[in-house]
C-alpha atoms as a PDB file:
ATOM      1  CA  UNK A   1      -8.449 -96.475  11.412  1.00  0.00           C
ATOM      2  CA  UNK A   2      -8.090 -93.757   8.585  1.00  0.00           C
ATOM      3  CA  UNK A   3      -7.107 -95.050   5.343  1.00  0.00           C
ATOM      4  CA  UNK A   4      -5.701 -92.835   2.822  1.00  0.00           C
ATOM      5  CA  UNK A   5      -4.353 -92.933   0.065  1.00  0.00           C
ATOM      6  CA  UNK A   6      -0.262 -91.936  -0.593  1.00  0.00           C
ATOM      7  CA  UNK A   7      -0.383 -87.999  -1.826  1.00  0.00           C
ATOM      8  CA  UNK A   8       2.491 -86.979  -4.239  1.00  0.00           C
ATOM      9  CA  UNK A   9       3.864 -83.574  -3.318  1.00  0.00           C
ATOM     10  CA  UNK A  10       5.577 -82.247  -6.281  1.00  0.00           C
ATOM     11  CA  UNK A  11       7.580 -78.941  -5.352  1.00  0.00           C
ATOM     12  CA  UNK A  12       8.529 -76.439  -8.984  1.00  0.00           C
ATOM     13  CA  UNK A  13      10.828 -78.066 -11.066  1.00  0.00           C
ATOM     14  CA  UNK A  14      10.973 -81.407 -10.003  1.00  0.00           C
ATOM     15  CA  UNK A  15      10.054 -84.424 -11.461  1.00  0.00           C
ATOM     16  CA  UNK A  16       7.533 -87.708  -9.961  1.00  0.00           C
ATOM     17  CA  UNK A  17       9.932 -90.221 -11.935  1.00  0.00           C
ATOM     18  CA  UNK A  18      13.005 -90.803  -9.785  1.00  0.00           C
ATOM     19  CA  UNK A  19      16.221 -89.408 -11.678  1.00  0.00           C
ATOM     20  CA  UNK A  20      17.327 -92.874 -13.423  1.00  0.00           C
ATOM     21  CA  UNK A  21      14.065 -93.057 -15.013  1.00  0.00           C
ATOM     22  CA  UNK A  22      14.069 -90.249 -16.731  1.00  0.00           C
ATOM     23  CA  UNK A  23      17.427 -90.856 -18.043  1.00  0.00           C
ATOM     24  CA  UNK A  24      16.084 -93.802 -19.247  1.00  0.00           C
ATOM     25  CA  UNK A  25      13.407 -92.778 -20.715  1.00  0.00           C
ATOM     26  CA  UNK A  26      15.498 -89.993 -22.942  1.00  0.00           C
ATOM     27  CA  UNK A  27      17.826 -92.688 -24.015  1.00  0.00           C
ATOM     28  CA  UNK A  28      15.076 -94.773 -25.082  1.00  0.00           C
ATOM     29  CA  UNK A  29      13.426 -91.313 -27.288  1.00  0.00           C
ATOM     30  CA  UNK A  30      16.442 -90.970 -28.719  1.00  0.00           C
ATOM     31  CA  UNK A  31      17.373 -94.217 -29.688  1.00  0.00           C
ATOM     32  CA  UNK A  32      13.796 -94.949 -31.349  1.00  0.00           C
ATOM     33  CA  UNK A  33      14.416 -91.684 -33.088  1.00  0.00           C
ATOM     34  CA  UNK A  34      17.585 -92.422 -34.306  1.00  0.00           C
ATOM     35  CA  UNK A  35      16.900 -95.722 -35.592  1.00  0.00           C
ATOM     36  CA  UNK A  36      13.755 -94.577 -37.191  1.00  0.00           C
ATOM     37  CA  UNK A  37      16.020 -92.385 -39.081  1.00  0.00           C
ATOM     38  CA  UNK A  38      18.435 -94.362 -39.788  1.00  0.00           C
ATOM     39  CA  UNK A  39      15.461 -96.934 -41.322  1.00  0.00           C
ATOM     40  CA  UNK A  40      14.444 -93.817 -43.581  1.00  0.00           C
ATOM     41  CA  UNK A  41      17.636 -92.616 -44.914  1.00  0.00           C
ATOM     42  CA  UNK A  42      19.480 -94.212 -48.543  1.00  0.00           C
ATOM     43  CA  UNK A  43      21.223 -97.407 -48.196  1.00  0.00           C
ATOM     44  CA  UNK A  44      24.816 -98.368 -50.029  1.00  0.00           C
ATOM     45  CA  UNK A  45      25.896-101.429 -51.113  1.00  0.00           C
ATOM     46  CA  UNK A  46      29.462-102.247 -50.921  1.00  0.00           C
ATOM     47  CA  UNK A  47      31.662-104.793 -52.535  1.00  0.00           C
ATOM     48  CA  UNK A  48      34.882-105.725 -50.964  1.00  0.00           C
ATOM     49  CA  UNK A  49      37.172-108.599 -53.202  1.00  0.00           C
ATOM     50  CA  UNK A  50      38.603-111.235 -50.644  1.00  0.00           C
ATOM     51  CA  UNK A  51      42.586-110.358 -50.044  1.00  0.00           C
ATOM     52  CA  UNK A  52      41.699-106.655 -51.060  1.00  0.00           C
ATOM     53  CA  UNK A  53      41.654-103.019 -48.608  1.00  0.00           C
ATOM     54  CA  UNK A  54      39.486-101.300 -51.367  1.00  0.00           C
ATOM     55  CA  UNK A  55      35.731-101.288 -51.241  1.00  0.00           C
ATOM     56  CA  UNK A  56      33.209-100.444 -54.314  1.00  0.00           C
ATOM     57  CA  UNK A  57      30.459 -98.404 -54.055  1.00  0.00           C
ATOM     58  CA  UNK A  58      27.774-101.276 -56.383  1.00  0.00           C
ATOM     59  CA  UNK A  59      24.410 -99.715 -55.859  1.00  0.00           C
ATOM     60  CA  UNK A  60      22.442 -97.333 -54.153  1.00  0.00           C
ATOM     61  CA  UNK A  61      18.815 -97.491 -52.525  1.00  0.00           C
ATOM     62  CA  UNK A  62      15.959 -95.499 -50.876  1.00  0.00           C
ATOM     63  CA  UNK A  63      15.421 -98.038 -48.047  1.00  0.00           C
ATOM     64  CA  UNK A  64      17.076-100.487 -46.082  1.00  0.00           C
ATOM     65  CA  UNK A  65      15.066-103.399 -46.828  1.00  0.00           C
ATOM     66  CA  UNK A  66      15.804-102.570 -50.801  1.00  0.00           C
ATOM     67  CA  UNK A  67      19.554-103.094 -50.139  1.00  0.00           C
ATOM     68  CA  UNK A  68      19.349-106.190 -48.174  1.00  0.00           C
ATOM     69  CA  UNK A  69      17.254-107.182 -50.614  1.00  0.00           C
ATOM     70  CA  UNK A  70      20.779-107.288 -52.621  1.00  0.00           C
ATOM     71  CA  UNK A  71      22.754-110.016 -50.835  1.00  0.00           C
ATOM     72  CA  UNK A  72      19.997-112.073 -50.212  1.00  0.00           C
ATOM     73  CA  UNK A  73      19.812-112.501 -54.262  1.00  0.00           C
ATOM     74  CA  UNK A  74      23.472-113.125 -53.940  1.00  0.00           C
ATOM     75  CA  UNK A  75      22.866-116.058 -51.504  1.00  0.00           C
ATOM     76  CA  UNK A  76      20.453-117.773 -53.454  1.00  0.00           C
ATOM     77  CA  UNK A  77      22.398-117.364 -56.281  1.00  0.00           C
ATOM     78  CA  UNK A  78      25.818-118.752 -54.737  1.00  0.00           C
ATOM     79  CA  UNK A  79      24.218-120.969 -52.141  1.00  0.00           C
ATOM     80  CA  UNK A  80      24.244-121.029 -48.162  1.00  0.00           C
ATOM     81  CA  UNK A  81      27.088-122.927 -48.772  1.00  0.00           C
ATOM     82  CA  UNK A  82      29.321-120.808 -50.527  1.00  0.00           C
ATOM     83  CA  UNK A  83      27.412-117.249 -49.076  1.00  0.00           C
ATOM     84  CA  UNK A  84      27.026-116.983 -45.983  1.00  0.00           C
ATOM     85  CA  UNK A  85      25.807-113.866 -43.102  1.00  0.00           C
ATOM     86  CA  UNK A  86      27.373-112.034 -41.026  1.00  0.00           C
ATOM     87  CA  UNK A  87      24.301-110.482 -40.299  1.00  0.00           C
ATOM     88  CA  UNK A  88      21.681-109.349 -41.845  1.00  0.00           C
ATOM     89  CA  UNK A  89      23.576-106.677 -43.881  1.00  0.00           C
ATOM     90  CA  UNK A  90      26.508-108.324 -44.251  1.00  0.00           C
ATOM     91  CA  UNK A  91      26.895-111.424 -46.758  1.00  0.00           C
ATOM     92  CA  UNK A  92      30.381-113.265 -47.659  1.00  0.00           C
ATOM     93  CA  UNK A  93      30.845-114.729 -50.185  1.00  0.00           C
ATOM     94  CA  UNK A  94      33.751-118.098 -50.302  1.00  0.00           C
ATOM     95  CA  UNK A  95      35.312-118.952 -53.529  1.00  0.00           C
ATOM     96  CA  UNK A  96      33.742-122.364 -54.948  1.00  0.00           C
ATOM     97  CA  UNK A  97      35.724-124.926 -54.178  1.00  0.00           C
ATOM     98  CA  UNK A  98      39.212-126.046 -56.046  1.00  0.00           C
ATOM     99  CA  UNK A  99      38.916-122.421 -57.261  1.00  0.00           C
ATOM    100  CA  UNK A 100      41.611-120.352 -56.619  1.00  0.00           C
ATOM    101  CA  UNK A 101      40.747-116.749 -55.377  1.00  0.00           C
ATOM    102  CA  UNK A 102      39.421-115.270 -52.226  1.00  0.00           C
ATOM    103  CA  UNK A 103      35.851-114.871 -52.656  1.00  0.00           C
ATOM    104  CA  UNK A 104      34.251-111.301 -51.791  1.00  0.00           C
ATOM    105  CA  UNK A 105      32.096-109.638 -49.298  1.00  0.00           C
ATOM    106  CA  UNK A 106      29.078-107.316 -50.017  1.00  0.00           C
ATOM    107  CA  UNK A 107      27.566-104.776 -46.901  1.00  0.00           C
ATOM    108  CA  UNK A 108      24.513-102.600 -47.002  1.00  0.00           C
ATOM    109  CA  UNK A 109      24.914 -99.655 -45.155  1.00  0.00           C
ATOM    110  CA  UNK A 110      23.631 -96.411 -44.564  1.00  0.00           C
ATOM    111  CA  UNK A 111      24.542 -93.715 -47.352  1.00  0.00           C
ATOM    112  CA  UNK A 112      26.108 -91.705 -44.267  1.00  0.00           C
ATOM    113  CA  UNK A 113      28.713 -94.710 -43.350  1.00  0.00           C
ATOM    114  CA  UNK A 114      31.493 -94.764 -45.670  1.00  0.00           C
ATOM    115  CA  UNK A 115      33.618 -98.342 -44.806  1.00  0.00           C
ATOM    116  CA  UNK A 116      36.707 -96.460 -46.498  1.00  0.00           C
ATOM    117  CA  UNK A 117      37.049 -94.717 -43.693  1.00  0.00           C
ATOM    118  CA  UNK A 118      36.623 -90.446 -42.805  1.00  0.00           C
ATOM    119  CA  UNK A 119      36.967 -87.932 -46.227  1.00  0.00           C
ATOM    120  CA  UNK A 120      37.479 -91.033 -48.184  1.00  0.00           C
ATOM    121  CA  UNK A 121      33.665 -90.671 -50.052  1.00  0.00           C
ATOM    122  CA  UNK A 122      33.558 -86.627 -49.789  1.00  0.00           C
ATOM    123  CA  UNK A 123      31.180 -85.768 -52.155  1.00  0.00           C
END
């Protein structure tokens, strides 16, 4: 009994990972290098009053963890009760109670997302 083991025969050009493997594994590249990017760039924090279609450009930071750094202050300062996430770059804020108004909503978000929409923040 000869026991051998299994020989890969590659021919020019083609690849030992099966096709969906490699397609995988450039999505994957690319997503790591996009978010890695995206980690690096400046960060915006918006302020949108409750009731309103108009955001406000409030600050501006070198990191992401900088701007979140933003609405978490908020929280503590309003309360989990009264400010409360979305996520973890998004924080709303309710109006106290038997206070009229609408309360307000701040986002952090990379300096190449504008939340008014395309052209709106040409600069």
């Amino acid at each position: 009994m000869n026991h051998h083991s299994p020989v890969v025969s590659l021919t020019p050009g083609r690849s030992a990972l099966p096709r969906g493997s490699t397609i995988l594994a450039a999505v994957l590249a690319v997503l790591t290098l996009a978010s890695s990017a995206w980690a690096e760039c400046a960060w915006v924090l918006w302020h949108k009053d409750g009731g309103s279609e108009f955001w406000i450009r409030e600050d501006a930071f070198d990191a992401r963890t900088t701007c979140v750094g933003a609405p978490d202050r908020n929280q503590e300062h309003y309360g989990k009760t009264r400010a409360q996430r979305a996520s973890e770059t998004i924080l709303v804020v309710y109006p106290a109670a038997g206070v009229s108004g609408a309360g307000f909503r701040l986002d952090c978000l990379p300096d190449t997302v504008d939340p008014r929409g395309p052209n709106r923040g040409a600069r």
